[in-house]
Protein backbone atom coordinates (compact mmCIF):
# COMPACT_ATOMS: atom_id res chain seq x y z
CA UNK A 1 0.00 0.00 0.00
CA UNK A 2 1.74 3.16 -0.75
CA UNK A 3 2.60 5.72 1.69
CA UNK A 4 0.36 8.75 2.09
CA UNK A 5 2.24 12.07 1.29
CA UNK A 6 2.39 14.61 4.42
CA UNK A 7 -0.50 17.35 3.35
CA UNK A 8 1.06 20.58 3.33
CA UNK A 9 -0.65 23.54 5.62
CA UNK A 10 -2.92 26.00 3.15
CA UNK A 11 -1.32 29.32 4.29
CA UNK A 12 -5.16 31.12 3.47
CA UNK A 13 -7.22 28.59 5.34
CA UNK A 14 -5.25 29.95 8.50
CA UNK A 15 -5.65 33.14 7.78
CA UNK A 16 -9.45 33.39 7.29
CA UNK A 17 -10.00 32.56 11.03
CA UNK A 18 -6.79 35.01 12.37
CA UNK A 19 -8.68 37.46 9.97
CA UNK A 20 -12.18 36.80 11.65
CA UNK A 21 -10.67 37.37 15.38
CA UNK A 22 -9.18 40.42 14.67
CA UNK A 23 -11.89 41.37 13.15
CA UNK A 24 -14.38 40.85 16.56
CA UNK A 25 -11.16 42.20 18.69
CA UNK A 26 -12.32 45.05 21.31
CA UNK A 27 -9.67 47.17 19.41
CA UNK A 28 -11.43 46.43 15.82
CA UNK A 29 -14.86 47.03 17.61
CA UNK A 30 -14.14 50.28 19.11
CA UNK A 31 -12.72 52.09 16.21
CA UNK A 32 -16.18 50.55 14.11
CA UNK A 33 -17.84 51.77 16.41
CA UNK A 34 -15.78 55.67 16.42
CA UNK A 35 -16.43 55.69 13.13
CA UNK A 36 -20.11 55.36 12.97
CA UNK A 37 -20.40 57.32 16.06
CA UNK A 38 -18.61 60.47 13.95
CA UNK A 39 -21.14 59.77 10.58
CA UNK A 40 -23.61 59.86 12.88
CA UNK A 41 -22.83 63.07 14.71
CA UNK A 42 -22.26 64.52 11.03
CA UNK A 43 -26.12 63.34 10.41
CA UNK A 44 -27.16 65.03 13.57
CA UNK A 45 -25.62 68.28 12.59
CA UNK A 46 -26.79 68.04 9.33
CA UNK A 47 -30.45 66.90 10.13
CA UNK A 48 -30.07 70.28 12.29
CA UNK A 49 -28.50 72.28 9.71
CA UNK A 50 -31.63 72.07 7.40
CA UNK A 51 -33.97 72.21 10.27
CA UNK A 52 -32.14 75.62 11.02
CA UNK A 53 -32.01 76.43 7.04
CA UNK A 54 -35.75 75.44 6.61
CA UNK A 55 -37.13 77.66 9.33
CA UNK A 56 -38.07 80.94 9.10
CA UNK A 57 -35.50 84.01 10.48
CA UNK A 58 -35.28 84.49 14.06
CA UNK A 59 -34.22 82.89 16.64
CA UNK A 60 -38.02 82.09 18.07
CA UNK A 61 -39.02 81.13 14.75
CA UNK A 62 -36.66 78.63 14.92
CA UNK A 63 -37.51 77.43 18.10
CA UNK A 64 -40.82 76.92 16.99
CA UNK A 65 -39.88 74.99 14.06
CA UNK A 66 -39.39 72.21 16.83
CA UNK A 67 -43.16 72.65 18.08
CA UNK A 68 -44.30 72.81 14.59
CA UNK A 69 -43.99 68.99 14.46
CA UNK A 70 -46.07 67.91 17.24
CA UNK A 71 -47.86 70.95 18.24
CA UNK A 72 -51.17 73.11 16.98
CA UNK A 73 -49.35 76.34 18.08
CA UNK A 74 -52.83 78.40 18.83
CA UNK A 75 -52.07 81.81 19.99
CA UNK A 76 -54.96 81.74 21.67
CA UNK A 77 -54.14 78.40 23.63
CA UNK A 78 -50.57 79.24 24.19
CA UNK A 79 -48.20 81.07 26.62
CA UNK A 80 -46.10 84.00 26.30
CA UNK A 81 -43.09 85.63 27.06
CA UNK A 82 -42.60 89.10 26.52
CA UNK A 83 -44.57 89.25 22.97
CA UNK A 84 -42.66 85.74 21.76
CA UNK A 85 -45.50 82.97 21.92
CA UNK A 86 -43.70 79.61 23.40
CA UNK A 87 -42.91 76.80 20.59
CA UNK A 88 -45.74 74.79 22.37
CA UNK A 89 -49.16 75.02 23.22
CA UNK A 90 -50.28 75.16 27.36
CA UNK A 91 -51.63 71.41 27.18
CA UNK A 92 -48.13 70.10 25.04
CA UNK A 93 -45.87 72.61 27.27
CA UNK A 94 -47.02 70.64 30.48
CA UNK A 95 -46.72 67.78 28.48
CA UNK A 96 -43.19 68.06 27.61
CA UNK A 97 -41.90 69.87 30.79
CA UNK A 98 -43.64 67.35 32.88
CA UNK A 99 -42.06 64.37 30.98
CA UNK A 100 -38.25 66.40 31.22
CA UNK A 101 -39.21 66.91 35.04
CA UNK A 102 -40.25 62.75 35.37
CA UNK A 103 -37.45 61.42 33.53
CA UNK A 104 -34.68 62.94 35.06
CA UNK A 105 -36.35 62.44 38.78
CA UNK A 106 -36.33 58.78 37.72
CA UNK A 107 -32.47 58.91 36.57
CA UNK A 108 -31.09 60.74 39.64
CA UNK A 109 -32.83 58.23 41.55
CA UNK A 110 -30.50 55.67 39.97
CA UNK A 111 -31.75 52.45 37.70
CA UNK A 112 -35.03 51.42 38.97
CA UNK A 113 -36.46 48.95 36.35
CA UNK A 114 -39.94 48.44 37.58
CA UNK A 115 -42.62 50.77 36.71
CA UNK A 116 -44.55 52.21 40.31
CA UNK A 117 -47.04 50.18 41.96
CA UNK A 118 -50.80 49.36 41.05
CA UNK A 119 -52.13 51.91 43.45
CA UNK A 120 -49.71 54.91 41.85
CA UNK A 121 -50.19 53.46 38.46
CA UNK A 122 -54.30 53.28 38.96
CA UNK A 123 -53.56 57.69 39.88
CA UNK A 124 -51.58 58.13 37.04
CA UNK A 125 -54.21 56.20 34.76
CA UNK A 126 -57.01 58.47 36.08
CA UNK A 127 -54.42 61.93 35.30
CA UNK A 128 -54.45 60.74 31.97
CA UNK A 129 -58.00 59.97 31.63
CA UNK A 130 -58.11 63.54 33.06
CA UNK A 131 -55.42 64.72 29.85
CA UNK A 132 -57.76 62.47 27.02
CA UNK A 133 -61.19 64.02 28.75
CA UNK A 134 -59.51 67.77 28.67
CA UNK A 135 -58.16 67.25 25.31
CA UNK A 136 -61.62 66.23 23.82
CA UNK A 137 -63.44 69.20 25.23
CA UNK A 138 -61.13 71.59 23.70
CA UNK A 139 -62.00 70.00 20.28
CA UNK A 140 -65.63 70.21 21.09
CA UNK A 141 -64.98 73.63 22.20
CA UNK A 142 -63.51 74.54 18.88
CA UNK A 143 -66.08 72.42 16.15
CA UNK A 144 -69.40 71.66 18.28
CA UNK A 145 -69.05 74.23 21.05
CA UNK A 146 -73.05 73.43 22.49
CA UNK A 147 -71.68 69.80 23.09
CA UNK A 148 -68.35 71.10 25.14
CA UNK A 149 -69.85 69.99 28.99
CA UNK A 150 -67.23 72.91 30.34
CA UNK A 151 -65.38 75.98 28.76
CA UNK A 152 -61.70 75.04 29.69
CA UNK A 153 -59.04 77.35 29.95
CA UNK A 154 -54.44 77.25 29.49
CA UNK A 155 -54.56 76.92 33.38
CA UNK A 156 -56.18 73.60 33.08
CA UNK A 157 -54.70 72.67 29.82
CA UNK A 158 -50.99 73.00 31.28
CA UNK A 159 -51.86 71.18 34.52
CA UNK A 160 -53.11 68.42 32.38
CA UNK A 161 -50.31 68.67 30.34
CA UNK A 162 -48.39 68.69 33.32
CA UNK A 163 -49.67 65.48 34.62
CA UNK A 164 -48.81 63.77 31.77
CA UNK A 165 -46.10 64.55 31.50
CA UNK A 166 -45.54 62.58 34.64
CA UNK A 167 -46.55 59.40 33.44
CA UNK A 168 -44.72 59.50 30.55
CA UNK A 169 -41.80 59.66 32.76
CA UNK A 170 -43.16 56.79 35.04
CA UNK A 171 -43.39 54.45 31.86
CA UNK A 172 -40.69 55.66 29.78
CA UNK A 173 -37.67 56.33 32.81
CA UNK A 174 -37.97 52.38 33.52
CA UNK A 175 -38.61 51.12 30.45
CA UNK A 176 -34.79 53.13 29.08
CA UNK A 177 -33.26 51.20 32.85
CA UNK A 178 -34.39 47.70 31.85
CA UNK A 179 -33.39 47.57 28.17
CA UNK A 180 -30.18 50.19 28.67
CA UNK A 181 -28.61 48.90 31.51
CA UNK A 182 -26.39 45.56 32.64
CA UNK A 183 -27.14 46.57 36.23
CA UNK A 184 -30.63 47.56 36.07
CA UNK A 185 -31.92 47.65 39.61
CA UNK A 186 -35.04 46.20 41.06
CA UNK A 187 -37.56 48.67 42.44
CA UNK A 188 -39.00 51.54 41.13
CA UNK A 189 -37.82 54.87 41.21
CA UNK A 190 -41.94 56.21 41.60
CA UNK A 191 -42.61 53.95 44.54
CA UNK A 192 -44.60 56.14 46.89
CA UNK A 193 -47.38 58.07 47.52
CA UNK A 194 -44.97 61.11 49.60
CA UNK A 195 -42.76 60.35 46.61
CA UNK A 196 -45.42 60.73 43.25
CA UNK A 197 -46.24 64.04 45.84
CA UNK A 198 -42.93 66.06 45.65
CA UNK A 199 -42.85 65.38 42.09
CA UNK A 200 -46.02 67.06 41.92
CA UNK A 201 -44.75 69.73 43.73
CA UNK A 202 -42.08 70.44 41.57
CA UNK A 203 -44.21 70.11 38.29
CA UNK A 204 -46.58 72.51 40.25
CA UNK A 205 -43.69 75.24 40.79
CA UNK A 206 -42.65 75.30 37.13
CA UNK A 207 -46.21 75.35 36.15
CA UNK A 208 -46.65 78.53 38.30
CA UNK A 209 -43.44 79.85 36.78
CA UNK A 210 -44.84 79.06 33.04
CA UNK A 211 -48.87 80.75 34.05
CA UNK A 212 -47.60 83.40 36.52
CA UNK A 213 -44.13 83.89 36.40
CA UNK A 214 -42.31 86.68 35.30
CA UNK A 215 -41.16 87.02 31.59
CA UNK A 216 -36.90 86.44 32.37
CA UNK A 217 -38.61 83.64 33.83
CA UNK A 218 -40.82 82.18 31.45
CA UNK A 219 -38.43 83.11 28.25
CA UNK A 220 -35.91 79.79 29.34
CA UNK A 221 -38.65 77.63 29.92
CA UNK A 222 -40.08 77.90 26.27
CA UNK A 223 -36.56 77.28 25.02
CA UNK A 224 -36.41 73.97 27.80
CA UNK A 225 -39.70 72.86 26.35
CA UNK A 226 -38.75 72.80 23.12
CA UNK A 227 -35.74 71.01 23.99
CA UNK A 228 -37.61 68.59 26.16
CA UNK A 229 -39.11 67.55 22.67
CA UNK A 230 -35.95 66.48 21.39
CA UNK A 231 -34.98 64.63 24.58
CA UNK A 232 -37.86 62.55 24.96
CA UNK A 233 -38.01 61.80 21.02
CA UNK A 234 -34.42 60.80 21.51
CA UNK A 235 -34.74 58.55 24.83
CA UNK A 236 -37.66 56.58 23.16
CA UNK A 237 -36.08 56.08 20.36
CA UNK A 238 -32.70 54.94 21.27
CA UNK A 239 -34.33 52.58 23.41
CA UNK A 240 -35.84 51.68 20.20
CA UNK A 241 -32.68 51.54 18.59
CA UNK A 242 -31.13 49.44 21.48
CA UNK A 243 -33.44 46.53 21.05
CA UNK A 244 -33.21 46.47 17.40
CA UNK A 245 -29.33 46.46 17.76
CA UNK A 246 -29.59 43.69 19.87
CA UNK A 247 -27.43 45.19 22.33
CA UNK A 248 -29.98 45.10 25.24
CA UNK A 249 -28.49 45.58 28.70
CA UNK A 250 -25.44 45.59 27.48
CA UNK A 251 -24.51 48.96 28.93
CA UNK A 252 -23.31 50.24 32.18
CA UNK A 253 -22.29 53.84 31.43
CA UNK A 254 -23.47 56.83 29.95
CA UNK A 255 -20.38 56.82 27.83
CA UNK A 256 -20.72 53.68 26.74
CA UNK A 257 -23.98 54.40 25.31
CA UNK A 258 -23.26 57.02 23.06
CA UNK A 259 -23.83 55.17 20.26
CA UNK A 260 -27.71 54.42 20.82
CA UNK A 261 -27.98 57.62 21.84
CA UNK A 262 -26.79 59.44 18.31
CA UNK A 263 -29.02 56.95 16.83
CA UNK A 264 -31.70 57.97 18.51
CA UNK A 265 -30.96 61.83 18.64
CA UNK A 266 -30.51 61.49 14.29
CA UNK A 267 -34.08 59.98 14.27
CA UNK A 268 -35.62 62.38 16.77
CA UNK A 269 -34.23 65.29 14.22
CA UNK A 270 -35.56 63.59 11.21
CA UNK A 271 -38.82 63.14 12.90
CA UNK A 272 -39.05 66.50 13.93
CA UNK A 273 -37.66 67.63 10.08
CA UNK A 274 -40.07 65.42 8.25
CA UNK A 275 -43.07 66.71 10.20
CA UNK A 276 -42.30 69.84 9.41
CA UNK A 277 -42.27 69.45 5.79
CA UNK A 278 -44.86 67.43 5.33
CA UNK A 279 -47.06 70.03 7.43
CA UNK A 280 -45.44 72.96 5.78
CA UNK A 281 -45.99 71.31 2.12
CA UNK A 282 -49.70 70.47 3.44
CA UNK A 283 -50.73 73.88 4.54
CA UNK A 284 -48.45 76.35 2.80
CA UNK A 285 -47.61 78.25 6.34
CA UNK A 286 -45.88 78.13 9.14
CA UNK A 287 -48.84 79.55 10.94
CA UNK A 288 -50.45 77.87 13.64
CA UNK A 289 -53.21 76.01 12.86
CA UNK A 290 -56.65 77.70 12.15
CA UNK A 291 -59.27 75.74 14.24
């Protein structure tokens, strides 16, 4: 029987699987990862750049370019301060500020996953029962005003708003800590009655400060709730962008998840940028809306 020859090594063979580790090497990763971290901050400041470019001149035209998206804008519904209307209505300015003021009360509280208990959640169900009811009359009010059971007015628009804000937080600040995080924490951050109350409290105090205040006042918080549009746009969505990622709880800093987070902050901006248009393109103006 003759003698099998030795089989030589194949030189590319070995190479294909060095290739492949270096490839999935932490090094490899993290300058992937730099890369599309800088074409996405160039997207960003792009998406921005024609936001900026498409709005009209001034600096509170601009503003409201953000509110434009999600927001009616009637004067007649809205704040002021000084004689520059804010880039949101009362209701959606309560709405926004209130979801800012939840969110970041649930993150300096740490990384509660768990959303509060049934007897909070059953109050926070009833405020936005409150919110849908409010938000209904002021349609009758404006199309079928003999079927509108009250006349409502910004005061209870905004502390609707406000309220809803809240719960947006209460749903949205554990549902980030439980598909961000590697060490999410049991618990939730809303997990008392004396608790849900200071956070009233401070909703109430910059709800006085957006009705009552002064204008130096009120001027920053019309530029905060237009920013607090962009925030929570960008904190639902790069949870979004998380799971689809498939990098669930697979963070455990801030840093870390800067990635997700330009992700989510490019499709906030496009959001916000293809609202616009398509309202713009529907109804010729930037005007508010003529109810």
């Amino acid at each position: 029987m003759a003698e099998e020859s030795p089989r030589l090594p194949d030189p590319d063979r070995e190479l294909i699987p060095a290739a492949a580790a270096q490839a999935r090497s932490p090094a490899s990763m993290l300058r992937k990862e730099r890369v599309w971290f800088a074409i996405l901050v160039l997207t960003a400041l792009m998406l921005g750049a024609a936001l900026f470019f498409l709005a009209p001149q001034g600096f509170w035209s601009k503003l409201s370019a953000i509110g434009y998206s999600v927001c009616h804008q009637i004067p007649e519904r809205s704040f002021f301060a000084h004689t520059h209307q804010f880039p949101l209505c009362a209701r959606c300015t309560g709405m926004y500020l209130g979801a800012l003021l939840s969110l970041l009360f649930h993150f300096f509280r740490g990384r509660q996953s768990e959303f509060p208990p049934p007897a909070l959640l059953a109050v926070l169900a009833l405020v936005f029962l409150a919110f849908a009811f409010d938000g209904l009359n002021s349609f009758a009010q404006a199309f079928i005003p003999l079927t509108a059971p009250y006349q409502t007015t910004n005061l209870i628009r905004l502390i609707t708003g406000f309220g809803t804000g809240i719960c947006i937080g209460a749903v949205l600040g554990p549902v980030f800590n439980q598909s961000v995080w590697s060490d999410a924490q049991p618990g939730a951050a809303l997990d008392s009655f004396p608790r849900l109350l200071g956070l009233v409290g401070a909703a109430a105090l910059l709800g006085w400060a957006v009705y009552a205040g002064p204008d130096w006042l009120k001027a920053p918080l019309a530029v905060l709730s237009a920013l607090a549009v962009v925030f929570v746009l960008t904190l639902a969505y790069t949870v979004l962008a998380v799971m689809l990622l498939g990098r669930a709880n697979q963070y455990n800093a801030w840093q870390g998840l800067r990635l997700p987070l330009a992700v989510g902050l490019c499709t906030a901006l496009a959001q916000i940028l293809l609202l616009d248009v398509l309202r713009l393109l529907l109804t010729g103006t930037w005007a508010p809306l003529n109810l």
